[in-house]
PDB file of N, CA and C in Angstrom:
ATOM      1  N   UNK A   1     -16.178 -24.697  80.063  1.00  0.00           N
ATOM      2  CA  UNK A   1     -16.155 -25.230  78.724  1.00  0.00           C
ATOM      3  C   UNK A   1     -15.152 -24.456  77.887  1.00  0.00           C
ATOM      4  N   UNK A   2     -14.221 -25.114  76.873  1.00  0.00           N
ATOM      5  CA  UNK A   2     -13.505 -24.301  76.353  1.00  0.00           C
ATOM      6  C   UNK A   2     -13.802 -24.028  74.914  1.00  0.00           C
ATOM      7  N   UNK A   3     -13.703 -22.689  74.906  1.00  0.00           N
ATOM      8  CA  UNK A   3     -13.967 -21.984  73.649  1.00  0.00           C
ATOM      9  C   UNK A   3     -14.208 -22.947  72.379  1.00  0.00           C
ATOM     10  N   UNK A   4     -14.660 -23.221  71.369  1.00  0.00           N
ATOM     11  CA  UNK A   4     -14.749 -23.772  70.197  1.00  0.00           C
ATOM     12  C   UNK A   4     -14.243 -23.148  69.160  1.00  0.00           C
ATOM     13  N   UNK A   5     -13.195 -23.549  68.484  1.00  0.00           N
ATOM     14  CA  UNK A   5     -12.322 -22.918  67.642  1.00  0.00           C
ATOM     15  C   UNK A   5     -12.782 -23.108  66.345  1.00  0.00           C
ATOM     16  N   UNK A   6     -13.272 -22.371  65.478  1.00  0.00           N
ATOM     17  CA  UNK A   6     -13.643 -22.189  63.813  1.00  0.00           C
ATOM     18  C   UNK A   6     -12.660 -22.889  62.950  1.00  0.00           C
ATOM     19  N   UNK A   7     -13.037 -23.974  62.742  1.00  0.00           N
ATOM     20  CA  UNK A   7     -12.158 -24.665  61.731  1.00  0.00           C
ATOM     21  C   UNK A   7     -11.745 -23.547  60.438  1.00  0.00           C
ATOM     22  N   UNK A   8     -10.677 -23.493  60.446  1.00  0.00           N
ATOM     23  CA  UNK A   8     -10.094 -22.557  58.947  1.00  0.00           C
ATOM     24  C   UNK A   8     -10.475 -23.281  57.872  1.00  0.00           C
ATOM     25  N   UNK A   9     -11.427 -23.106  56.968  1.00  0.00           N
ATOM     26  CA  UNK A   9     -11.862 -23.565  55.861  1.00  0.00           C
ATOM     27  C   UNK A   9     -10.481 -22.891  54.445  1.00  0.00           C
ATOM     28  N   UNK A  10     -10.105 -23.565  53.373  1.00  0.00           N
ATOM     29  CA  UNK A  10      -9.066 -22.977  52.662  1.00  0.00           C
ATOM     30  C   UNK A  10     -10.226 -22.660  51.496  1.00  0.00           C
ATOM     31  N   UNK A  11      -9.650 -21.482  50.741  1.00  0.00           N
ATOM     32  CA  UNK A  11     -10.679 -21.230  49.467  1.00  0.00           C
ATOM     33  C   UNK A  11     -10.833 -22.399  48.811  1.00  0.00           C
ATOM     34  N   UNK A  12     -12.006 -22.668  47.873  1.00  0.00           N
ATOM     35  CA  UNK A  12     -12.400 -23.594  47.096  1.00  0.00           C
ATOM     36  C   UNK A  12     -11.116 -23.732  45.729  1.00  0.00           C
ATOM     37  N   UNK A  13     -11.038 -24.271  45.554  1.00  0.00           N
ATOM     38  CA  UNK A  13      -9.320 -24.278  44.272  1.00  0.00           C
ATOM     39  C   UNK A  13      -9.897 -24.420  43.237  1.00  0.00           C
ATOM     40  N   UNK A  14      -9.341 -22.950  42.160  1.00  0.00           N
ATOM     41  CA  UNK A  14      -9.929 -22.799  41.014  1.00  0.00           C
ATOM     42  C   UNK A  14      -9.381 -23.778  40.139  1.00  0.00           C
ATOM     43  N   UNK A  15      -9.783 -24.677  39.343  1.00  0.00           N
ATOM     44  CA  UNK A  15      -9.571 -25.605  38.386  1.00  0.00           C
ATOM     45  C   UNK A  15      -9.778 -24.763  37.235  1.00  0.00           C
ATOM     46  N   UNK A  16      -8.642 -24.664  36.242  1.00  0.00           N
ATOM     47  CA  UNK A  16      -8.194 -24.006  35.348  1.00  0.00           C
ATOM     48  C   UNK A  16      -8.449 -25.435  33.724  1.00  0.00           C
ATOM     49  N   UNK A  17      -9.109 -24.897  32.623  1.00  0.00           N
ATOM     50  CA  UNK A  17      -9.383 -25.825  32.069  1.00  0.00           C
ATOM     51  C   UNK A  17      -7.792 -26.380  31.451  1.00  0.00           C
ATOM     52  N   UNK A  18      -7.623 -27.153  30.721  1.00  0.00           N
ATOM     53  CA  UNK A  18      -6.357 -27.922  30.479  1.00  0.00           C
ATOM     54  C   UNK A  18      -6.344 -26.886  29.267  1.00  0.00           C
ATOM     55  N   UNK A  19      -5.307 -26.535  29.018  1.00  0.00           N
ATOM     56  CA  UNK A  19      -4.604 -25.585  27.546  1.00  0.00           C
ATOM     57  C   UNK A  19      -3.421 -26.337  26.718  1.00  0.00           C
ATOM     58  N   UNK A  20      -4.279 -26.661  25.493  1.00  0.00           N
ATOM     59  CA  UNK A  20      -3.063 -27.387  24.640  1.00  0.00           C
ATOM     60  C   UNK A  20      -2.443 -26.403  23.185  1.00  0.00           C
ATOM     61  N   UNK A  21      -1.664 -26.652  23.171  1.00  0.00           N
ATOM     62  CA  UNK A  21      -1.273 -25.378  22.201  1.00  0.00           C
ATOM     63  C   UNK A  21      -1.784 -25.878  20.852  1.00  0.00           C
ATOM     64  N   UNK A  22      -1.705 -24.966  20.369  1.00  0.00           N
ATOM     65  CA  UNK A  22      -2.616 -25.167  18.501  1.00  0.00           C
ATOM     66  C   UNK A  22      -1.473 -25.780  17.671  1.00  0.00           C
ATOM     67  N   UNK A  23      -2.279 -26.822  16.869  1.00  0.00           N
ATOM     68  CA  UNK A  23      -1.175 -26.892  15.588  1.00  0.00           C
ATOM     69  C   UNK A  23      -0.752 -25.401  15.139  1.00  0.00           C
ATOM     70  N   UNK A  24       0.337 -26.105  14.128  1.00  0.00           N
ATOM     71  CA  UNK A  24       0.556 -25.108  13.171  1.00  0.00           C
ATOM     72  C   UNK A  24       0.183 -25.409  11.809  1.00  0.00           C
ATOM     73  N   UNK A  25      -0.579 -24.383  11.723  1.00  0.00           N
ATOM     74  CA  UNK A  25      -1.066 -24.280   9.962  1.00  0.00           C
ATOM     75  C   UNK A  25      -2.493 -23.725   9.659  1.00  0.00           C
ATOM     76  N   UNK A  26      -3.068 -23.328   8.555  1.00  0.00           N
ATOM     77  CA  UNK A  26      -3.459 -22.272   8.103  1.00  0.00           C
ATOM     78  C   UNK A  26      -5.338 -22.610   8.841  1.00  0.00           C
ATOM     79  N   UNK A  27      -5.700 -23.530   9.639  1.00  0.00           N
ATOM     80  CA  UNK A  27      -7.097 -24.043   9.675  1.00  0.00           C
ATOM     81  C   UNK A  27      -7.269 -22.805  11.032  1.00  0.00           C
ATOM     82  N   UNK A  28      -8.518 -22.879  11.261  1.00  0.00           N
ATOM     83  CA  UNK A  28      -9.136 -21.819  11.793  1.00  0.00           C
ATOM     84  C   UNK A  28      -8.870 -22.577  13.677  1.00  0.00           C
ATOM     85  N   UNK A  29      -8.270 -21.683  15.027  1.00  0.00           N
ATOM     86  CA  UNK A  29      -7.524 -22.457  15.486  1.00  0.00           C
ATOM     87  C   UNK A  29      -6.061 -22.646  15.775  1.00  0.00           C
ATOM     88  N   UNK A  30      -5.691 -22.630  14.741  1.00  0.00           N
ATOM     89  CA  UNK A  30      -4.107 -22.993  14.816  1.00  0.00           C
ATOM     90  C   UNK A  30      -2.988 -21.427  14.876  1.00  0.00           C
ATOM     91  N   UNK A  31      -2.022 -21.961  14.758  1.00  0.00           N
ATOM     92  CA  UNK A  31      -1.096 -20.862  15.054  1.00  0.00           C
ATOM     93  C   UNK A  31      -0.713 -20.759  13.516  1.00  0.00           C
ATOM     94  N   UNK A  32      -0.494 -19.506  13.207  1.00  0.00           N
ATOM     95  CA  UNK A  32       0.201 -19.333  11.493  1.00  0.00           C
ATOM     96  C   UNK A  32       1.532 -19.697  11.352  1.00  0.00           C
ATOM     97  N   UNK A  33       2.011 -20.498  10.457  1.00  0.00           N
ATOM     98  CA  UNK A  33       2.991 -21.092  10.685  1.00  0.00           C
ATOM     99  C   UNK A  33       4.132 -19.710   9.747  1.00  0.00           C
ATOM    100  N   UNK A  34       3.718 -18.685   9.231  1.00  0.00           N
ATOM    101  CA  UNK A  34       4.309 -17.299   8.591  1.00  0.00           C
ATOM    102  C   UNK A  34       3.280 -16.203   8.737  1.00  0.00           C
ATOM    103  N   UNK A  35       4.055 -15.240   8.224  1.00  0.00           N
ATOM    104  CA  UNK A  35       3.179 -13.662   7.837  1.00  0.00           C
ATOM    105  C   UNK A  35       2.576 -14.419   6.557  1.00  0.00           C
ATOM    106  N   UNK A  36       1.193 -13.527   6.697  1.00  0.00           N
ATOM    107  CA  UNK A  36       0.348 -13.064   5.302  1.00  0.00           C
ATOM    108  C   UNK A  36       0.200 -12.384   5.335  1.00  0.00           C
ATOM    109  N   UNK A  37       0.632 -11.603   3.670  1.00  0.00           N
ATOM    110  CA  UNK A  37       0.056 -10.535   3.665  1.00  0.00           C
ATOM    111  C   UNK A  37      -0.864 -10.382   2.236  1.00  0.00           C
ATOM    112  N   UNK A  38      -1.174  -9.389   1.626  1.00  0.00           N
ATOM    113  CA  UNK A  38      -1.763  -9.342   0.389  1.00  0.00           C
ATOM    114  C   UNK A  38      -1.593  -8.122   0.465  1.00  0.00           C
ATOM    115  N   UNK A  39      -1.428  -7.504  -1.075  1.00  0.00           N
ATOM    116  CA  UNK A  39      -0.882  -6.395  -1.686  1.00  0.00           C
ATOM    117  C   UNK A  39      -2.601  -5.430  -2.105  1.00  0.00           C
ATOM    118  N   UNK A  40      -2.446  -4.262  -1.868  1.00  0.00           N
ATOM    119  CA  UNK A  40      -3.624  -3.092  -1.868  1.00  0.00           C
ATOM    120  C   UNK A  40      -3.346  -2.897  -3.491  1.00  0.00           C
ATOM    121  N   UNK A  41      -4.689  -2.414  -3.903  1.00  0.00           N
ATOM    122  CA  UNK A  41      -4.593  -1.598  -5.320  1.00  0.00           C
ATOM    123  C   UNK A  41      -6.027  -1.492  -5.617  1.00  0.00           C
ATOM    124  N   UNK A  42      -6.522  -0.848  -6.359  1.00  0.00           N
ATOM    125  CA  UNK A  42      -7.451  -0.178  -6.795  1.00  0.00           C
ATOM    126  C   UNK A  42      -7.467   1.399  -6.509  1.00  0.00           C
ATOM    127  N   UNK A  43      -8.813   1.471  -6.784  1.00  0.00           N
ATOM    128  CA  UNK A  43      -8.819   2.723  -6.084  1.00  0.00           C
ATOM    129  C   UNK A  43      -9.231   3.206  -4.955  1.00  0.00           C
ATOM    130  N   UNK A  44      -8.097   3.782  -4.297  1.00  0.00           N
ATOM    131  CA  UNK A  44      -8.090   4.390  -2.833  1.00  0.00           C
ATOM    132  C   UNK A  44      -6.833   3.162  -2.172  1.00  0.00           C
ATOM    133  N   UNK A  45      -6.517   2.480  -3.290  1.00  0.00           N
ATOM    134  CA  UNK A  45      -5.953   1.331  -2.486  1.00  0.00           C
ATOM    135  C   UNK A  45      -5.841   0.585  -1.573  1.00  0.00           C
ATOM    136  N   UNK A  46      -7.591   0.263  -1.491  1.00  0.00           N
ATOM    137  CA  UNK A  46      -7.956  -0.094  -0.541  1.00  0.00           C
ATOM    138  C   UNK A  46      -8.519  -1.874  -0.812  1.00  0.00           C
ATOM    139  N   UNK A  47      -8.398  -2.843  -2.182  1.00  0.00           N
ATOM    140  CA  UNK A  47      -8.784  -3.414  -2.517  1.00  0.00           C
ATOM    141  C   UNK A  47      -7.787  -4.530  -2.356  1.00  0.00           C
ATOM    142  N   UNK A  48      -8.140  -5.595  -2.013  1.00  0.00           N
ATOM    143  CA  UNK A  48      -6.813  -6.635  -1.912  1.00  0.00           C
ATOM    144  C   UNK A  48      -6.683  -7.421  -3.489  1.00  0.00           C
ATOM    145  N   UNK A  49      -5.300  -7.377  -4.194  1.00  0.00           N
ATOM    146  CA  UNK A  49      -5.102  -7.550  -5.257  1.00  0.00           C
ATOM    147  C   UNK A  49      -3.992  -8.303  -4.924  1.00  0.00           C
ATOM    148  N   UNK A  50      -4.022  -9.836  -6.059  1.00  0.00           N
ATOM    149  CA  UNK A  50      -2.895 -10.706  -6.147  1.00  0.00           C
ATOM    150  C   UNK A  50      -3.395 -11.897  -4.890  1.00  0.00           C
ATOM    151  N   UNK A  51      -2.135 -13.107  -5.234  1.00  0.00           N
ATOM    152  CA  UNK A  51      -1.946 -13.634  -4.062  1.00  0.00           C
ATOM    153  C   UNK A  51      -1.710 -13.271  -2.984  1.00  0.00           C
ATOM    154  N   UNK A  52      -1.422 -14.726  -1.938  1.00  0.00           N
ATOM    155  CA  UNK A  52      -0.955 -14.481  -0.596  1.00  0.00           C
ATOM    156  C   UNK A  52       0.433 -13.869  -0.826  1.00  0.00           C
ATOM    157  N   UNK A  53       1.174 -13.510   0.183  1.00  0.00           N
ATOM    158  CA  UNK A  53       2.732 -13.252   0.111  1.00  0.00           C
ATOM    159  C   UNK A  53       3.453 -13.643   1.584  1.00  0.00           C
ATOM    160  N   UNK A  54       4.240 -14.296   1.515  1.00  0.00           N
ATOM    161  CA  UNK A  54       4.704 -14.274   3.187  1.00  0.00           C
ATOM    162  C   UNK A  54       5.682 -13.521   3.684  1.00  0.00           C
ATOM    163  N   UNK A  55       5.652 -12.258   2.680  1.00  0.00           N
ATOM    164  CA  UNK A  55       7.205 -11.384   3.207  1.00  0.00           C
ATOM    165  C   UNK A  55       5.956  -9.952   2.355  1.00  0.00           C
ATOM    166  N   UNK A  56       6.477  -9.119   3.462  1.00  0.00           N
ATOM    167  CA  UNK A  56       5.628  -7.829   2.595  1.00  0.00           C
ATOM    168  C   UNK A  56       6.233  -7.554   1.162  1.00  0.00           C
ATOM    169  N   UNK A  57       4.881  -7.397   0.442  1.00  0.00           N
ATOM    170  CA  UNK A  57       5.442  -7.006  -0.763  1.00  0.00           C
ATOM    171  C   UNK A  57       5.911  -5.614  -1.487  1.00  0.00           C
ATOM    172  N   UNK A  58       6.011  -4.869  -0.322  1.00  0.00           N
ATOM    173  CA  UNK A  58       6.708  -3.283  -1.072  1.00  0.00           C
ATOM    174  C   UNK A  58       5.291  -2.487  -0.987  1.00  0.00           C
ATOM    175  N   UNK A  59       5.105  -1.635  -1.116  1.00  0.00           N
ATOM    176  CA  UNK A  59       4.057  -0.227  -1.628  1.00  0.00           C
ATOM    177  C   UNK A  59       2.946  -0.386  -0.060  1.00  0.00           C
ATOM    178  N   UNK A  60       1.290  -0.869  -0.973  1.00  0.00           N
ATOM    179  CA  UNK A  60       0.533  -0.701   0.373  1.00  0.00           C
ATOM    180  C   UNK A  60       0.089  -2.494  -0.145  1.00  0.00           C
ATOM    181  N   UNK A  61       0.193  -2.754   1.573  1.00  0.00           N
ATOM    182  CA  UNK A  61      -0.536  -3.889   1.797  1.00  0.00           C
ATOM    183  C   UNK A  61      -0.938  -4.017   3.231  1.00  0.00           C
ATOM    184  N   UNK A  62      -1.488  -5.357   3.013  1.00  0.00           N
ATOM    185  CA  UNK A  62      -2.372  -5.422   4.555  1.00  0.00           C
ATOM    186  C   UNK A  62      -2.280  -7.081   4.955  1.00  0.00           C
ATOM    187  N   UNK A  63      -1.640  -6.810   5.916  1.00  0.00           N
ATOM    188  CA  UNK A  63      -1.495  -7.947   6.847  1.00  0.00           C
ATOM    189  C   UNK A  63      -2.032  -8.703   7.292  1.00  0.00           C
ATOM    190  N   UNK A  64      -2.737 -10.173   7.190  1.00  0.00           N
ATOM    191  CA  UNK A  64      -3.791 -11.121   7.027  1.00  0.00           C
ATOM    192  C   UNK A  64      -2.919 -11.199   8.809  1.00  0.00           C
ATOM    193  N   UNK A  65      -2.096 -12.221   8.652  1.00  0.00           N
ATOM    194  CA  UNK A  65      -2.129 -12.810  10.000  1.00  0.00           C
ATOM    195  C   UNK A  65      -0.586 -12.645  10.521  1.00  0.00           C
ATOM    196  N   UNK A  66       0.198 -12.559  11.652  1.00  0.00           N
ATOM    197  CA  UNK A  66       1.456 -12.498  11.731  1.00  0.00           C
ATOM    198  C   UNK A  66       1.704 -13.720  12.015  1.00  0.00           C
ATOM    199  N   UNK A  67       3.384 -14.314  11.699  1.00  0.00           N
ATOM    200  CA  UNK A  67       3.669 -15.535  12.611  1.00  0.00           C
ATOM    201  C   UNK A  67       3.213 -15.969  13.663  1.00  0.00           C
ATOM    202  N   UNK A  68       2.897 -16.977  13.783  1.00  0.00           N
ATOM    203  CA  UNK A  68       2.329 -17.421  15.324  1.00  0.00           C
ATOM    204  C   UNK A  68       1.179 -16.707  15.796  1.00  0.00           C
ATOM    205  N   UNK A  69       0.291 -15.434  15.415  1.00  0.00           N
ATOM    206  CA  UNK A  69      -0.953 -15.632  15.592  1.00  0.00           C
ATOM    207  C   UNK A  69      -1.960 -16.796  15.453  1.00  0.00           C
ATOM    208  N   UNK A  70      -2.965 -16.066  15.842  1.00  0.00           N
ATOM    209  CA  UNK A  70      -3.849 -17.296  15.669  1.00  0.00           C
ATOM    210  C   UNK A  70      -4.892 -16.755  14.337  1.00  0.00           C
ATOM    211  N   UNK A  71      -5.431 -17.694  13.618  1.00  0.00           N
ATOM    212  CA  UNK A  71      -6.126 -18.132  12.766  1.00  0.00           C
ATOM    213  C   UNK A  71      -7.445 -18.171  13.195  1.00  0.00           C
ATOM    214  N   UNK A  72      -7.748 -16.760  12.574  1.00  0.00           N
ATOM    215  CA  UNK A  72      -9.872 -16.613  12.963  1.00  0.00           C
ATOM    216  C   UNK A  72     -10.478 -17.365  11.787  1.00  0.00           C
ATOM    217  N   UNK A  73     -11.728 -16.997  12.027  1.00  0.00           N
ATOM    218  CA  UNK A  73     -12.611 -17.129  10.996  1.00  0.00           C
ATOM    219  C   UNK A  73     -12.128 -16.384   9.945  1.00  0.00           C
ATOM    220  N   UNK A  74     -11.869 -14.735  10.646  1.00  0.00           N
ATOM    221  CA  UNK A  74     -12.077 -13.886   9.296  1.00  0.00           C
ATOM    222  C   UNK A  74     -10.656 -13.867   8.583  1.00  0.00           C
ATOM    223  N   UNK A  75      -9.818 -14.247   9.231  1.00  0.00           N
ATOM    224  CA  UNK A  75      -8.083 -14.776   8.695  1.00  0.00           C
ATOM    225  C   UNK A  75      -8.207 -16.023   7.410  1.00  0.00           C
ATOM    226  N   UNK A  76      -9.143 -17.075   7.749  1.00  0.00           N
ATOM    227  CA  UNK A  76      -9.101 -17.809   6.734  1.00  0.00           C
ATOM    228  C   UNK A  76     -10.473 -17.638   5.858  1.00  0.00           C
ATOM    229  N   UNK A  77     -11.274 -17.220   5.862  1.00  0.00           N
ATOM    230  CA  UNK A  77     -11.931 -16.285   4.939  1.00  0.00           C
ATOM    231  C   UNK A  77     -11.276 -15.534   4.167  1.00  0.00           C
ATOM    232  N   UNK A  78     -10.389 -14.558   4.635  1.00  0.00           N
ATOM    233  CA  UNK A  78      -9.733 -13.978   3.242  1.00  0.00           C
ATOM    234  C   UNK A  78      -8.752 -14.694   2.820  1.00  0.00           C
ATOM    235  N   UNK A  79      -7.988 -15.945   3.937  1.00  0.00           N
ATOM    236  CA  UNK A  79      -6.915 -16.625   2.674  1.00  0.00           C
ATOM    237  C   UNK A  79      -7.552 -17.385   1.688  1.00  0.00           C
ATOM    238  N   UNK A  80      -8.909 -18.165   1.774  1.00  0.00           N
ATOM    239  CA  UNK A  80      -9.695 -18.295   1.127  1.00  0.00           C
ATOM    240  C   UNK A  80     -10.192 -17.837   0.126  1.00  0.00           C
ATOM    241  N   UNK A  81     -10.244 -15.883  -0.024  1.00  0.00           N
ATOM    242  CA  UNK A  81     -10.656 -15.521  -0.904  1.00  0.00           C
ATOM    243  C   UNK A  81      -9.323 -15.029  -1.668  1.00  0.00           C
ATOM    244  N   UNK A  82      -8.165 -15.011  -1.164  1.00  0.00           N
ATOM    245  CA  UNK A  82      -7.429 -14.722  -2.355  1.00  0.00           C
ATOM    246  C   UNK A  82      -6.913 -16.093  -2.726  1.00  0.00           C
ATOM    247  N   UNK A  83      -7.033 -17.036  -2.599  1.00  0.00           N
ATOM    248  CA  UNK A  83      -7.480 -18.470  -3.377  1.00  0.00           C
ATOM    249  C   UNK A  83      -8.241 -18.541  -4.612  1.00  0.00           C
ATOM    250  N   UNK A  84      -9.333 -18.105  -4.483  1.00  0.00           N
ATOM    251  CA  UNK A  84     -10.044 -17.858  -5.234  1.00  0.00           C
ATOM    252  C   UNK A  84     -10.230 -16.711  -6.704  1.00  0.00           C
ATOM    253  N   UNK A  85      -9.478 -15.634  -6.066  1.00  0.00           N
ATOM    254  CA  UNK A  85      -9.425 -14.442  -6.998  1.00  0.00           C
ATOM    255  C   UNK A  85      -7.719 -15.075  -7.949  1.00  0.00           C
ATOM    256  N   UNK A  86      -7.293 -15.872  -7.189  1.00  0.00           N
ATOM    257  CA  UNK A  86      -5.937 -16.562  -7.721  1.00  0.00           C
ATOM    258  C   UNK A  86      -7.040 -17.055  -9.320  1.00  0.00           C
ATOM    259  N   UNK A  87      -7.724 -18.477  -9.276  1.00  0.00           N
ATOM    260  CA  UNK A  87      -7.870 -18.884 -10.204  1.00  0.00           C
ATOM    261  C   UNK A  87      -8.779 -19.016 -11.058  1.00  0.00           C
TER     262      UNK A  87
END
């Protein structure tokens, strides 16, 4: 009788979910279509004061989101809140 040969089974094929790229624009999700930043002041200068800005504004500030990041929750939460402290 001749030997019985083990069929070579191939690994199971990982199916990768489909990836579509994000809009652009400010919704939670998407890619930032610029820098944000917002300008520090108070005391310890640690307080975000003023509008958005899309080019740093000089002294101390803090950087919401860079170009082409992505857009968290907590990214549009604070563009949100300096919306708000705006008017």
């Amino acid at each position: 009788m001749a030997a019985r040969k083990e069929a070579e089974t191939a690994p199971a094929a990982a199916v990768r979910p489909q990836e579509y790229a994000a809009g652009t624009g400010w919704d939670v999700g998407q890619q930032a279509p610029e820098d944000a930043f917002r300008a520090l002041g108070g005391e310890g200068m640690t307080s975000p004061t003023g509008p958005v800005v899309h080019k740093h504004p000089g002294g101390y500030a803090r950087q919401i989101v860079a170009k082409g990041g992505l857009v968290t929750e907590g990214v549009k939460r604070e563009l949100d809140a300096a919306e708000s402290d705006e008017g």
